[in-house]
C-alpha atoms as a PDB file:
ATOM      1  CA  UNK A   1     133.016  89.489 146.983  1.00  0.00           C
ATOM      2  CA  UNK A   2     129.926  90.294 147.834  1.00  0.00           C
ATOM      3  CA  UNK A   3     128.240  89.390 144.601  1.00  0.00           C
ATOM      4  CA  UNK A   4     130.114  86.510 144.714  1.00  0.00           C
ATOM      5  CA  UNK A   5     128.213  85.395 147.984  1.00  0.00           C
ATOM      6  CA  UNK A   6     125.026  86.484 146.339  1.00  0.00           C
ATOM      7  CA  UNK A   7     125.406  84.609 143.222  1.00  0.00           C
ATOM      8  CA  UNK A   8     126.164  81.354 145.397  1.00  0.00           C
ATOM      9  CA  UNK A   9     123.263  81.695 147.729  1.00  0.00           C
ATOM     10  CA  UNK A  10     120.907  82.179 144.435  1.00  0.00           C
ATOM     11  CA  UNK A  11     122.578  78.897 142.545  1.00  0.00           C
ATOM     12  CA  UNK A  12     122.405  77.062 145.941  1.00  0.00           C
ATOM     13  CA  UNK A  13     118.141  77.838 145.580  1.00  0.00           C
ATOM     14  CA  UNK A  14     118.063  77.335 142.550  1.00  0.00           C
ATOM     15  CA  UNK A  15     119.726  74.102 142.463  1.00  0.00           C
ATOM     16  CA  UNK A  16     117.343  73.026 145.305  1.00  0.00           C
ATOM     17  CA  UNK A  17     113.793  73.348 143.119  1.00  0.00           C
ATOM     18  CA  UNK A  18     110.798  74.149 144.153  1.00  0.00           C
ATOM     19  CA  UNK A  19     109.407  72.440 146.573  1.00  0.00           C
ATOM     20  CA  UNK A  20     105.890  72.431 149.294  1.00  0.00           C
ATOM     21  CA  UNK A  21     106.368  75.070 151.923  1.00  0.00           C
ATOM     22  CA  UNK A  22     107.401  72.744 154.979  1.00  0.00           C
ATOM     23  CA  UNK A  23     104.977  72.918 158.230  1.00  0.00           C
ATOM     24  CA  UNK A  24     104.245  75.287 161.159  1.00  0.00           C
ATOM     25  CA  UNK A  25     106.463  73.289 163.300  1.00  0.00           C
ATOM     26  CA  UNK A  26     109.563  72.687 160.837  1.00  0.00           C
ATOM     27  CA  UNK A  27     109.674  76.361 160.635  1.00  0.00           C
ATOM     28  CA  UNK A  28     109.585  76.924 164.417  1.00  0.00           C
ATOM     29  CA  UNK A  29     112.168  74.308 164.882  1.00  0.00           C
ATOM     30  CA  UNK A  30     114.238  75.750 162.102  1.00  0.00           C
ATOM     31  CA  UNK A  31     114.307  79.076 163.318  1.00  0.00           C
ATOM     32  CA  UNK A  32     114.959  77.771 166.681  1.00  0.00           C
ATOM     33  CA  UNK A  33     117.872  75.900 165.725  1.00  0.00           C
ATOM     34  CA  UNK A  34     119.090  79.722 163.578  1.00  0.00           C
ATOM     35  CA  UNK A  35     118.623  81.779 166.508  1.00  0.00           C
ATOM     36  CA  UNK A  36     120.791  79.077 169.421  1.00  0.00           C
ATOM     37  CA  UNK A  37     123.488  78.876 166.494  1.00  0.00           C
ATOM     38  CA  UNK A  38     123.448  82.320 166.300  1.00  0.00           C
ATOM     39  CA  UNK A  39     124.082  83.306 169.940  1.00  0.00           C
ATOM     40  CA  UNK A  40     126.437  80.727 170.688  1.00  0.00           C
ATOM     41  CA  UNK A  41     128.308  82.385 167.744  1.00  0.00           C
ATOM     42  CA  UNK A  42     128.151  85.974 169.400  1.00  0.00           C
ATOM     43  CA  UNK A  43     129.188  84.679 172.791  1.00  0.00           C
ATOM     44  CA  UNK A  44     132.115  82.714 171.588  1.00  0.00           C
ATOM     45  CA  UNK A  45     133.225  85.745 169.776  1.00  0.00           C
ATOM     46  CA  UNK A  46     135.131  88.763 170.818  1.00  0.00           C
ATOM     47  CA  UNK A  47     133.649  92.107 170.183  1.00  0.00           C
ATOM     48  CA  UNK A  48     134.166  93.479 166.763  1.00  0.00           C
ATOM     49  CA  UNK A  49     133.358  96.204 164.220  1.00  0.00           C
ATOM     50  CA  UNK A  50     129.661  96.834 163.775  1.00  0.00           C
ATOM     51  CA  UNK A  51     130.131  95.642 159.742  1.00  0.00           C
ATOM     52  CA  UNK A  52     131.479  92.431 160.935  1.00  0.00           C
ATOM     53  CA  UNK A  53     129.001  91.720 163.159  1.00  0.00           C
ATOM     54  CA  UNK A  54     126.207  92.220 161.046  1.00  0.00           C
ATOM     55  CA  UNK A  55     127.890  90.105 158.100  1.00  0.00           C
ATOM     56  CA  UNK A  56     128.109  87.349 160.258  1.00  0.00           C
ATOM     57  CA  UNK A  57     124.205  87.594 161.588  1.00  0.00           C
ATOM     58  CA  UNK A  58     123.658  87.665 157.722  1.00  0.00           C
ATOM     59  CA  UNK A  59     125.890  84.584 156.889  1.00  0.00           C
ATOM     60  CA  UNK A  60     124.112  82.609 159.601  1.00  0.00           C
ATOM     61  CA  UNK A  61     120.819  83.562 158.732  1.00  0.00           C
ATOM     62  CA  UNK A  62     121.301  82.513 155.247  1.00  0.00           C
ATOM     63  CA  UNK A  63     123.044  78.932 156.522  1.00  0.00           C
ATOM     64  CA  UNK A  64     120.198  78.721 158.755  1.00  0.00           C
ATOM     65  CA  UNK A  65     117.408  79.473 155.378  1.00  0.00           C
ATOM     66  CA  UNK A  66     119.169  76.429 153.270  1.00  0.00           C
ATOM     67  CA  UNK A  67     119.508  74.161 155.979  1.00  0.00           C
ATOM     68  CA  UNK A  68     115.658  74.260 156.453  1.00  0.00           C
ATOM     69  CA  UNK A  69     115.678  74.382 152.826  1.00  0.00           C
ATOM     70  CA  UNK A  70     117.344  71.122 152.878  1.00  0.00           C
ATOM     71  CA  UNK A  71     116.120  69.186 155.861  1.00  0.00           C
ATOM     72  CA  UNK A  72     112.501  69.541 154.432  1.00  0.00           C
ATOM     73  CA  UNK A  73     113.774  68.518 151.105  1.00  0.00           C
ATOM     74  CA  UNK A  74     115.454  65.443 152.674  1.00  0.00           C
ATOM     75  CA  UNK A  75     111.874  65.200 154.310  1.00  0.00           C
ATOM     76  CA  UNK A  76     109.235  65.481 151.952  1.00  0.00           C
ATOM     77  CA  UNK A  77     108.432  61.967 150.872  1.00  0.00           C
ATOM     78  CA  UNK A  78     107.445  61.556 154.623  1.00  0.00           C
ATOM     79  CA  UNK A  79     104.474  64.060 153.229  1.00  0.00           C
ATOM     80  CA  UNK A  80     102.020  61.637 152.245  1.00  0.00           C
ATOM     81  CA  UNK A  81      99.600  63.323 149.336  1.00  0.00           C
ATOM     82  CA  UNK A  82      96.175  62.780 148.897  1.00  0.00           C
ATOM     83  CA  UNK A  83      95.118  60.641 146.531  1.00  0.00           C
ATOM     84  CA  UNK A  84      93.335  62.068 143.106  1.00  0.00           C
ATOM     85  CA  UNK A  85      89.372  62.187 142.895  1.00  0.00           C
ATOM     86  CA  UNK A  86      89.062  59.936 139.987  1.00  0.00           C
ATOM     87  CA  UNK A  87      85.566  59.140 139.504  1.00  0.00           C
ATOM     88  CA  UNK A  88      82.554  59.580 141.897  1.00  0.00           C
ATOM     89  CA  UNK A  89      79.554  57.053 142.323  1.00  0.00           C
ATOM     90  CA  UNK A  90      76.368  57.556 140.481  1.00  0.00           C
ATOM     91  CA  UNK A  91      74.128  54.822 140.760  1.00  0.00           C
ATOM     92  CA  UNK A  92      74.283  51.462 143.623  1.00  0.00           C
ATOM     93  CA  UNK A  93      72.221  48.437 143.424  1.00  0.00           C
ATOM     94  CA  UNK A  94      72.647  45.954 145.682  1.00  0.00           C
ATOM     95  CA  UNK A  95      75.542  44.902 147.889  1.00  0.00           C
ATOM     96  CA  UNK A  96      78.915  47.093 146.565  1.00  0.00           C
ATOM     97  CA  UNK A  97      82.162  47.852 148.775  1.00  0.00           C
ATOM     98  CA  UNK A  98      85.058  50.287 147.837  1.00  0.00           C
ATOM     99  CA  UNK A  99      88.450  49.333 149.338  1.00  0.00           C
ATOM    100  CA  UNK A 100      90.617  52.557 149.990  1.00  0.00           C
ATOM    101  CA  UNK A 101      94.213  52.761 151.615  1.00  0.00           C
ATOM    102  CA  UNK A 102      92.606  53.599 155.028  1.00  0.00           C
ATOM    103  CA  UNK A 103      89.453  51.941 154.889  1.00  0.00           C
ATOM    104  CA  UNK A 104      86.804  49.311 153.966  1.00  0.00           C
ATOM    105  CA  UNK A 105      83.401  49.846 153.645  1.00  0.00           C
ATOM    106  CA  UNK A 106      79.992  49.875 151.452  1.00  0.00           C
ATOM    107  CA  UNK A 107      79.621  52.022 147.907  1.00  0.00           C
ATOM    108  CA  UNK A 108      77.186  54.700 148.665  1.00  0.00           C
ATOM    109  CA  UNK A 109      75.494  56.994 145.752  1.00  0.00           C
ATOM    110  CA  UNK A 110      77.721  60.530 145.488  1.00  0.00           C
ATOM    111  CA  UNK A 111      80.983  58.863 147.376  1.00  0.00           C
ATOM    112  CA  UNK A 112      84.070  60.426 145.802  1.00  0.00           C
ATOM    113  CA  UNK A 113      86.636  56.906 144.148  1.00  0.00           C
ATOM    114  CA  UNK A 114      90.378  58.242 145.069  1.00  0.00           C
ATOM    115  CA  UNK A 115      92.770  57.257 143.126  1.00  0.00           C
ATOM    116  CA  UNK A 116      94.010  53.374 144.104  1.00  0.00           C
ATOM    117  CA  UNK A 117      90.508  52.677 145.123  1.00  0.00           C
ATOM    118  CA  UNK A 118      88.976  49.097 144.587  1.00  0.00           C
ATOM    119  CA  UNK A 119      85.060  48.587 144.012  1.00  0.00           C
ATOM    120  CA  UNK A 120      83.824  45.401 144.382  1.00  0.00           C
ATOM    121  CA  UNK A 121      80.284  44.701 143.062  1.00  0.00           C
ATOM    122  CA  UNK A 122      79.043  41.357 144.636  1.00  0.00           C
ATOM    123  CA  UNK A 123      75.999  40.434 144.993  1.00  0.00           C
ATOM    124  CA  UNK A 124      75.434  44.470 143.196  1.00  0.00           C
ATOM    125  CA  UNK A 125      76.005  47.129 140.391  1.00  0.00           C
ATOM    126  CA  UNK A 126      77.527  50.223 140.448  1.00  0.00           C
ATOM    127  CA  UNK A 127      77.359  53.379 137.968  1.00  0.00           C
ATOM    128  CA  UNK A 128      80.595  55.820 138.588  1.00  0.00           C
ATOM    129  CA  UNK A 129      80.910  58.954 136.613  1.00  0.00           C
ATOM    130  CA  UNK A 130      85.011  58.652 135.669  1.00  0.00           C
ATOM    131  CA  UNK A 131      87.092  61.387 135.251  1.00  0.00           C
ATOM    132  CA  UNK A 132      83.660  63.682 135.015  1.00  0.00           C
ATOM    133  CA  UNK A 133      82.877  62.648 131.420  1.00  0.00           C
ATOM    134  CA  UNK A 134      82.762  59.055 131.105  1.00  0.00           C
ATOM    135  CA  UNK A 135      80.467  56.480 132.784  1.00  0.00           C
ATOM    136  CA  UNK A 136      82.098  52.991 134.243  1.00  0.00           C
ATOM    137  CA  UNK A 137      79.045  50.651 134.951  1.00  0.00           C
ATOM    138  CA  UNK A 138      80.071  47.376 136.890  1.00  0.00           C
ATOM    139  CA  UNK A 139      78.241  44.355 136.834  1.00  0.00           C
ATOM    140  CA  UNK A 140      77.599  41.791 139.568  1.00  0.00           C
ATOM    141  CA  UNK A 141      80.389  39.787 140.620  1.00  0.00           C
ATOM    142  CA  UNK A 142      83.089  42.692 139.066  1.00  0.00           C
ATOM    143  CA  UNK A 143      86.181  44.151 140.987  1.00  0.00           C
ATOM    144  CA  UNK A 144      87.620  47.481 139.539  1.00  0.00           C
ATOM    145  CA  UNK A 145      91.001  49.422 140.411  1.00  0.00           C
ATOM    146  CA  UNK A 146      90.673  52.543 139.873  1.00  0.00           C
ATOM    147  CA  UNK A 147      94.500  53.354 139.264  1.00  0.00           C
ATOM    148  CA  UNK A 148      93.739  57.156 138.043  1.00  0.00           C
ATOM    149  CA  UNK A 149      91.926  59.406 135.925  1.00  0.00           C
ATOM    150  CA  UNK A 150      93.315  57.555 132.514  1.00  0.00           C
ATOM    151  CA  UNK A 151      93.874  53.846 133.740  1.00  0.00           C
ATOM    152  CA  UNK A 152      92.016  51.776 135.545  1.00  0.00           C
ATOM    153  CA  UNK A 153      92.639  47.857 136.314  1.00  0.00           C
ATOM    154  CA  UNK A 154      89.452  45.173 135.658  1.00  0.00           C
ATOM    155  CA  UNK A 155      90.373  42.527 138.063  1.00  0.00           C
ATOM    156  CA  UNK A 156      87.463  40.134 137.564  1.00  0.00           C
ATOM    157  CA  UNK A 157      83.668  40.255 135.983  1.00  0.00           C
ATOM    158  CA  UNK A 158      82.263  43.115 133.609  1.00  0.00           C
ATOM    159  CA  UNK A 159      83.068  46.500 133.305  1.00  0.00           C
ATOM    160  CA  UNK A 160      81.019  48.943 131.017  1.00  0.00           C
ATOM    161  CA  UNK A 161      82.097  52.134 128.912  1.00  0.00           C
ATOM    162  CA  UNK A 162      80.199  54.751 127.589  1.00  0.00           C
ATOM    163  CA  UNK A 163      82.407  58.039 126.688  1.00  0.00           C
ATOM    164  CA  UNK A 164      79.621  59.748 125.544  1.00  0.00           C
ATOM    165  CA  UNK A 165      80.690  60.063 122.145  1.00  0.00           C
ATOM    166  CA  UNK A 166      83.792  60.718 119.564  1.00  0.00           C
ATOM    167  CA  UNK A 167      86.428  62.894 121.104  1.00  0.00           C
ATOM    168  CA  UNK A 168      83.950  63.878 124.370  1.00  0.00           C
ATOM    169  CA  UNK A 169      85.674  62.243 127.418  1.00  0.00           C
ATOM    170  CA  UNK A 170      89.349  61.800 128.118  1.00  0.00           C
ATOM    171  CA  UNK A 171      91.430  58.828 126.567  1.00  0.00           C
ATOM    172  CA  UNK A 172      91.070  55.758 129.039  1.00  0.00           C
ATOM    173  CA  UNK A 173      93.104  52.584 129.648  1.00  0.00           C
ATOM    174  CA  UNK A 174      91.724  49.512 130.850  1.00  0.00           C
ATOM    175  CA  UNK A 175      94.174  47.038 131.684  1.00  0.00           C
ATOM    176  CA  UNK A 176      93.096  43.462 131.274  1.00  0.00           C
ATOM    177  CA  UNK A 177      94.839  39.991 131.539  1.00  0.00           C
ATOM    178  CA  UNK A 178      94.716  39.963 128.079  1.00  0.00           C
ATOM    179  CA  UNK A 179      96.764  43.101 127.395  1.00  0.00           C
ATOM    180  CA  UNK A 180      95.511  46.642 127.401  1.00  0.00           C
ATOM    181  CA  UNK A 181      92.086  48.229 126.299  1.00  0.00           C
ATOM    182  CA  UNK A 182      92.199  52.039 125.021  1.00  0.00           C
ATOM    183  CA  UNK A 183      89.146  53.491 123.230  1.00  0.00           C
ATOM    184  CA  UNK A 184      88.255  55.558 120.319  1.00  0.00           C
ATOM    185  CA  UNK A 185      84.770  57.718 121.303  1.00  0.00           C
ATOM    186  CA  UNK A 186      83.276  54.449 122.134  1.00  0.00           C
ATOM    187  CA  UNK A 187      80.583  52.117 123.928  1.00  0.00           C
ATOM    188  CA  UNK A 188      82.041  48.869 125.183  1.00  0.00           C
ATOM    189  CA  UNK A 189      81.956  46.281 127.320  1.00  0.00           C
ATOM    190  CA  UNK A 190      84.567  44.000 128.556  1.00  0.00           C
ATOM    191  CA  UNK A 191      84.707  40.995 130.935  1.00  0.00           C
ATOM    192  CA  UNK A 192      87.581  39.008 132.551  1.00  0.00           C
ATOM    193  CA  UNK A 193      87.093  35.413 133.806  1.00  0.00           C
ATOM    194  CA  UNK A 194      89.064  32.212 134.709  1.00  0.00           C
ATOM    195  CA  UNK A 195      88.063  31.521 130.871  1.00  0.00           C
ATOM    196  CA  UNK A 196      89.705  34.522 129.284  1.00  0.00           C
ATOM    197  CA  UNK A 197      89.008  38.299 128.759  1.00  0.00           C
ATOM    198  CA  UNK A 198      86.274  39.362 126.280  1.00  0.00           C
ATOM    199  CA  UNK A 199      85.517  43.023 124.379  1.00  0.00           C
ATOM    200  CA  UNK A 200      82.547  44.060 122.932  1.00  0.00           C
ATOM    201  CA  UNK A 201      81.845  46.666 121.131  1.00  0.00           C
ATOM    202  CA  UNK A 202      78.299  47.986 120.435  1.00  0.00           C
ATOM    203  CA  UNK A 203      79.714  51.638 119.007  1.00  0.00           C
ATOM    204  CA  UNK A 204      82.904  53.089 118.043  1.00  0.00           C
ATOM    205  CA  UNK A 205      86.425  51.260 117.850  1.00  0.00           C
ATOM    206  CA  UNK A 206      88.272  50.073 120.587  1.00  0.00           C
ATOM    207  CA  UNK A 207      92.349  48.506 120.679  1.00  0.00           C
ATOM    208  CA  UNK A 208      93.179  45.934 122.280  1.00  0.00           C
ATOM    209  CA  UNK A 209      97.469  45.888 122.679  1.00  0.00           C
ATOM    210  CA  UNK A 210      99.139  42.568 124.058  1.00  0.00           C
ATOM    211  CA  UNK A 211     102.523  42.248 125.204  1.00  0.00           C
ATOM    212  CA  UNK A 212     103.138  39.165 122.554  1.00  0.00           C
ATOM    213  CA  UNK A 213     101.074  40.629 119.620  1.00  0.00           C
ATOM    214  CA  UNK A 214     103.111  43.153 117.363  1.00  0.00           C
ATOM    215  CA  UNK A 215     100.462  45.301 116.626  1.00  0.00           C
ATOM    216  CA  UNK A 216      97.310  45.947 118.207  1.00  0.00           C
ATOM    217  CA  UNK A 217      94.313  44.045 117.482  1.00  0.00           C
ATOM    218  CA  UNK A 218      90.845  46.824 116.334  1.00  0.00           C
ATOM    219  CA  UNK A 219      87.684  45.903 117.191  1.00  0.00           C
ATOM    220  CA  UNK A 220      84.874  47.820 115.847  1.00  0.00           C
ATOM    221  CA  UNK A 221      81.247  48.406 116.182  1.00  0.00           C
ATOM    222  CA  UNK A 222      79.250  44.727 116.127  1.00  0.00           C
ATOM    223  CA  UNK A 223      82.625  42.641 116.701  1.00  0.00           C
ATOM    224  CA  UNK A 224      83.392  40.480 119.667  1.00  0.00           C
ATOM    225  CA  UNK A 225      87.526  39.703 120.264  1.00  0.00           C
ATOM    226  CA  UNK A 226      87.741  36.851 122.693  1.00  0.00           C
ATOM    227  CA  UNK A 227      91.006  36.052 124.015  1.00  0.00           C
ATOM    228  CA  UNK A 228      92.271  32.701 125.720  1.00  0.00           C
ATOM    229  CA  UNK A 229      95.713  32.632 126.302  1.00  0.00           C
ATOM    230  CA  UNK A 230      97.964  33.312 123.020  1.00  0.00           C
ATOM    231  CA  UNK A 231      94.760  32.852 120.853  1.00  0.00           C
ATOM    232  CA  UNK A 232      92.071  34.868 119.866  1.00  0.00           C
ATOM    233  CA  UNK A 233      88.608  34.604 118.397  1.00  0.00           C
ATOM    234  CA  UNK A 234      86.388  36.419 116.734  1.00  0.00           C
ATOM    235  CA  UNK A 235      82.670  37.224 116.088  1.00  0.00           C
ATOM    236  CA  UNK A 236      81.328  39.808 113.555  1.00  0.00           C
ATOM    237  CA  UNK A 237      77.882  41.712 112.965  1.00  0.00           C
ATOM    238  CA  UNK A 238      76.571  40.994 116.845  1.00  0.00           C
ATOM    239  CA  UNK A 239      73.730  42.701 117.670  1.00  0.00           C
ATOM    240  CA  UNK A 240      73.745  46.181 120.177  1.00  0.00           C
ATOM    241  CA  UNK A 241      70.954  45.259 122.105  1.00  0.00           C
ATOM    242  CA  UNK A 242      69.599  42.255 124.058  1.00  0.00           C
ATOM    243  CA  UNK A 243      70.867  40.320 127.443  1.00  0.00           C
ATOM    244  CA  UNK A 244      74.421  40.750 127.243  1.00  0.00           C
ATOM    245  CA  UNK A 245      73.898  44.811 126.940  1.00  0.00           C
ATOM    246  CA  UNK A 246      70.785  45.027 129.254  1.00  0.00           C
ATOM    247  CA  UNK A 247      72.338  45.123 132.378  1.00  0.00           C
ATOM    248  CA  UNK A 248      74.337  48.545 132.159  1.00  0.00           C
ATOM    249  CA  UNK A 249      71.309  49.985 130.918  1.00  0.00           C
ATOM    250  CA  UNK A 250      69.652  48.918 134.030  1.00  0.00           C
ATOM    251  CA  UNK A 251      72.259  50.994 136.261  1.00  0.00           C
ATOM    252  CA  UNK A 252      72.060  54.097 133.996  1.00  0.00           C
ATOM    253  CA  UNK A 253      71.853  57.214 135.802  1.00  0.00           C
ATOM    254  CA  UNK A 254      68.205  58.430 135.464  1.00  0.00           C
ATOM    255  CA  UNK A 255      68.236  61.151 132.907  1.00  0.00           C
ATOM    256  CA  UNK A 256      66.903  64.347 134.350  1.00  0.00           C
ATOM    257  CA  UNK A 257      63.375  65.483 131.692  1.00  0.00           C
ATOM    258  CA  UNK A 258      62.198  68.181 133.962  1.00  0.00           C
ATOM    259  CA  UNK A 259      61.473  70.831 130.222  1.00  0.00           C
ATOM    260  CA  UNK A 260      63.284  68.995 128.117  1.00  0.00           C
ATOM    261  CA  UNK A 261      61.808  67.863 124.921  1.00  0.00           C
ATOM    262  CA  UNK A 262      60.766  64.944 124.122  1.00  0.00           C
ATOM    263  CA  UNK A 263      63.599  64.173 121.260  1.00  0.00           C
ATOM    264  CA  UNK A 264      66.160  64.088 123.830  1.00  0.00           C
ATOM    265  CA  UNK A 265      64.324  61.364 125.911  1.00  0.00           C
ATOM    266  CA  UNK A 266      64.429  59.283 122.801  1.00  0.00           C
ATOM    267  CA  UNK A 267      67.779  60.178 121.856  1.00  0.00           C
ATOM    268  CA  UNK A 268      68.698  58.816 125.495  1.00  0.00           C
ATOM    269  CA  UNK A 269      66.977  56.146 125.715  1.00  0.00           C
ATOM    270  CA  UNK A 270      67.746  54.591 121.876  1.00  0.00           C
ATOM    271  CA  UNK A 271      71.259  54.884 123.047  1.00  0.00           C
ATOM    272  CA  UNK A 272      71.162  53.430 126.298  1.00  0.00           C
ATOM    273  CA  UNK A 273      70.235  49.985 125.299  1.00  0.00           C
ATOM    274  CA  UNK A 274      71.332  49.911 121.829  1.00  0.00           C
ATOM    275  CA  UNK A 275      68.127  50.500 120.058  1.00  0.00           C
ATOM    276  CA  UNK A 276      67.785  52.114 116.267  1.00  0.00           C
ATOM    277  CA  UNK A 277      65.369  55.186 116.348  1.00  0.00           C
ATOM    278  CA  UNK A 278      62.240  55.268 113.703  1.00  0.00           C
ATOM    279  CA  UNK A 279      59.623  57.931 113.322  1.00  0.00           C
ATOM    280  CA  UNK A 280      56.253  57.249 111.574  1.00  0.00           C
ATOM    281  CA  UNK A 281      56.641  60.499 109.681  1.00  0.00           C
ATOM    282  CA  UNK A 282      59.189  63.318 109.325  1.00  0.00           C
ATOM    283  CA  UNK A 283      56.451  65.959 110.524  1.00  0.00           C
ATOM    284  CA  UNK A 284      56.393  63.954 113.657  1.00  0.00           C
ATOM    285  CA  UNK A 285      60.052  63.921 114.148  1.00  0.00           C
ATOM    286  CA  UNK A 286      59.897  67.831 114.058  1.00  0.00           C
ATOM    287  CA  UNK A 287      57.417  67.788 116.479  1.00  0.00           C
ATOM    288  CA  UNK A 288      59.269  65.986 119.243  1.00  0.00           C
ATOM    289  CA  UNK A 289      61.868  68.600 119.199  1.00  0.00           C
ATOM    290  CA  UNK A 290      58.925  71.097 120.726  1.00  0.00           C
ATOM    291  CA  UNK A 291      57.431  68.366 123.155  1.00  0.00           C
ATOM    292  CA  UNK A 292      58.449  69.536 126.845  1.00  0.00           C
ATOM    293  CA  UNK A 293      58.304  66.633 129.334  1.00  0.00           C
ATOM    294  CA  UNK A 294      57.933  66.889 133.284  1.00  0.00           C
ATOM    295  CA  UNK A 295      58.373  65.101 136.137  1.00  0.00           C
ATOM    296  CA  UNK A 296      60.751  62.214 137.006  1.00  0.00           C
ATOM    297  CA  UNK A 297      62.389  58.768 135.800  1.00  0.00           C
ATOM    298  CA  UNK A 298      63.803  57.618 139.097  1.00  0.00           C
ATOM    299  CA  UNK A 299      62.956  53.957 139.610  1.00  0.00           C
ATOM    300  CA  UNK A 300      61.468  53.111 136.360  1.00  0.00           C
ATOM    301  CA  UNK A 301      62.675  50.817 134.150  1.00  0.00           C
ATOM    302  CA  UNK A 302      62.608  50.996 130.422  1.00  0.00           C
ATOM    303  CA  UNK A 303      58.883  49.503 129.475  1.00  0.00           C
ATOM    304  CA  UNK A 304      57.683  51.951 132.101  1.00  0.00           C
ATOM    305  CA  UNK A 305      59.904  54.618 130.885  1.00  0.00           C
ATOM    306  CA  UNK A 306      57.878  54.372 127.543  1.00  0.00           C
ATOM    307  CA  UNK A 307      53.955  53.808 129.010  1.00  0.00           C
ATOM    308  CA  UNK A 308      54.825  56.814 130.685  1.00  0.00           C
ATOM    309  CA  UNK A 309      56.069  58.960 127.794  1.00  0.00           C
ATOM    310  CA  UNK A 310      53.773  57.816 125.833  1.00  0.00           C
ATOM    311  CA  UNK A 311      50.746  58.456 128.160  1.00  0.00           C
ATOM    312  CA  UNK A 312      51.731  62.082 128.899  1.00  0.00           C
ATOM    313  CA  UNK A 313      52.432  63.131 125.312  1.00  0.00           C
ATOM    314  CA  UNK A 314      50.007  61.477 123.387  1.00  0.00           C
ATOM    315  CA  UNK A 315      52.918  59.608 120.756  1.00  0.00           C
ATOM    316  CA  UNK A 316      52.937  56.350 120.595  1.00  0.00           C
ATOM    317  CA  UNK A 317      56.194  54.308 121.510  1.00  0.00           C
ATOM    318  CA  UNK A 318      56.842  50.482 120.605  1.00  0.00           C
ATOM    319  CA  UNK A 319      60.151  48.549 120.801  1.00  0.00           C
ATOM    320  CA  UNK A 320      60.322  45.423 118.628  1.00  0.00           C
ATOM    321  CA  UNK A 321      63.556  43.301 117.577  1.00  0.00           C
ATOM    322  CA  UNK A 322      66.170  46.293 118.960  1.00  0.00           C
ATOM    323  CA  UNK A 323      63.753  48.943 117.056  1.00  0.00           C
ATOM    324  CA  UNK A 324      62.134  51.881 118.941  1.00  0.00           C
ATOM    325  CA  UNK A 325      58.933  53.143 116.915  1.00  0.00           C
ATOM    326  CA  UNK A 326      57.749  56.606 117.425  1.00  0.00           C
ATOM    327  CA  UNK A 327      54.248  57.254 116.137  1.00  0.00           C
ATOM    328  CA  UNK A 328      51.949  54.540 114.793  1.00  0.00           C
ATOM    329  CA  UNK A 329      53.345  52.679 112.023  1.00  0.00           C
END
């Protein structure tokens, strides 16, 4: 019998699942509530062997143990959790806001983005780092959701992806009125306004999936998918750099030189605004590989970026028509 009663009580746990230890004062009112059933049990009793007694302490101590068991399980979606760090804010221009559950109020650099956040980017741009790998870039006049660390929403203007490269951040979802936008190791850009919902794609692949389409639509490196209503257009072989680019590169993070050499500057910078890299020589190219730089980027923007490379390493640097010249042609 009595392994009877044990086998129930385990069954009875073990039908219950795990759940979050309830509070300090769910305890104390569960024990509470153990201890007056108890003695109102031994006073209503009559005196009997010292065996029965302590089988009945046991029996209501157990009751006692399931019932808190089960009032806190019939109580824990009272619990409110706290919201996932999705992304935190790298970079703020201008006039951004985040919209929380709890509370409005201005974008500010190193802010943590919960899960269910909103960032609005008025008359502003914001750079987040998302999900620790990826960086989301918003342009002016752009509202984000920021649903979790694989899906966010783009409500209205331009949002910017760059993962880094193939396979290096996590697989993202952006969900558009147009249907939604997953990447392949990418760099992207897409916009949604009253006309439609655009993607770009300066590197990688990117797929588009629509509720009405059977299959999803791939757009790859130079193509722009533009998508009004049931119909869709396309342009082929645009270029990476130029206007429509320039403005996430101009809410980049600053990349941090201090002993780095110089062929990871150029690395950066080529890829940040969608520039091709060419040396004057392959001696040269060897050479920037044991170039250490020092000092600072903060507040420059790309011209001065390059003057001042240039200037403290003695190798010339030209841009021309999306091509960034290293050594004197």
């Amino acid at each position: 019998m009595k392994l009877d009663r044990e086998q129930s009580v385990s069954q009875l746990i073990r039908l219950a699942g795990e759940r979050e230890m309830p509070s300090a004062e769910a305890m104390r009112r569960a024990r509470l509530a153990a201890e007056q059933s108890w003695r109102r049990g031994i006073a209503a009793q009559p005196a009997r062997p010292r065996r029965a007694a302590i089988f009945a302490t046991w029996a209501l101590a157990t009751a006692a143990g399931i019932a808190a068991l089960a009032w806190f399980a019939w109580n824990r979606d009272t619990v409110r959790a706290v919201p996932d760090r999705v992304a935190t804010i790298a970079v703020v221009e201008g006039q951004v806001s985040m919209r929380e559950a709890t509370r409005d109020g201005p974008a500010a650099r190193h802010t943590e983005v919960l899960a269910g956040t909103t960032l609005t980017a008025t008359d502003g741009r914001v750079a987040t780092n998302f999900a620790d790998t990826l960086s989301l870039r918003l342009d002016r006049y752009t509202r984000v959701r920021f649903d979790s660390r694989v899906h966010v929403t783009l409500l209205q203007g331009s949002l910017y992806v760059d993962s880094g490269g193939l396979g290096v951040g996590p697989p993202l979802t952006i969900t558009t009125p147009a249907g939604d936008v997953s990447h392949v190791g990418t760099q992207f850009q897409v916009t949604v306004s009253a006309q439609g919902t655009r993607v770009r794609v300066r590197e990688g692949r990117v797929m588009l999936e629509r509720d009405a389409a059977p299959a999803a639509l791939a757009v790859a490196a130079g193509d722009e998918l533009e998508v009004r209503g049931d119909e869709a257009s396309w342009r082929h072989g645009m270029p990476s750099f130029g206007p429509e680019w320039e403005w996430s590169a101009g809410v980049a993070p600053a990349l941090a030189i201090e002993d780095r050499p110089l062929a990871e500057f150029l690395t950066w910078i080529a890829r940040e605004h969608g520039w091709q890299l060419q040396f004057a020589d392959a001696a040269l190219q060897a050479r920037t590989h044991d170039i250490r730089l020092h000092g600072t980027l903060e507040d420059l923007d790309a011209p001065a970026m390059l003057g001042r490379m240039a200037l403290v390493t003695g190798v010339p640097l030209e841009i021309h028509a999306g091509v960034l010249t290293v050594g004197t042609r």
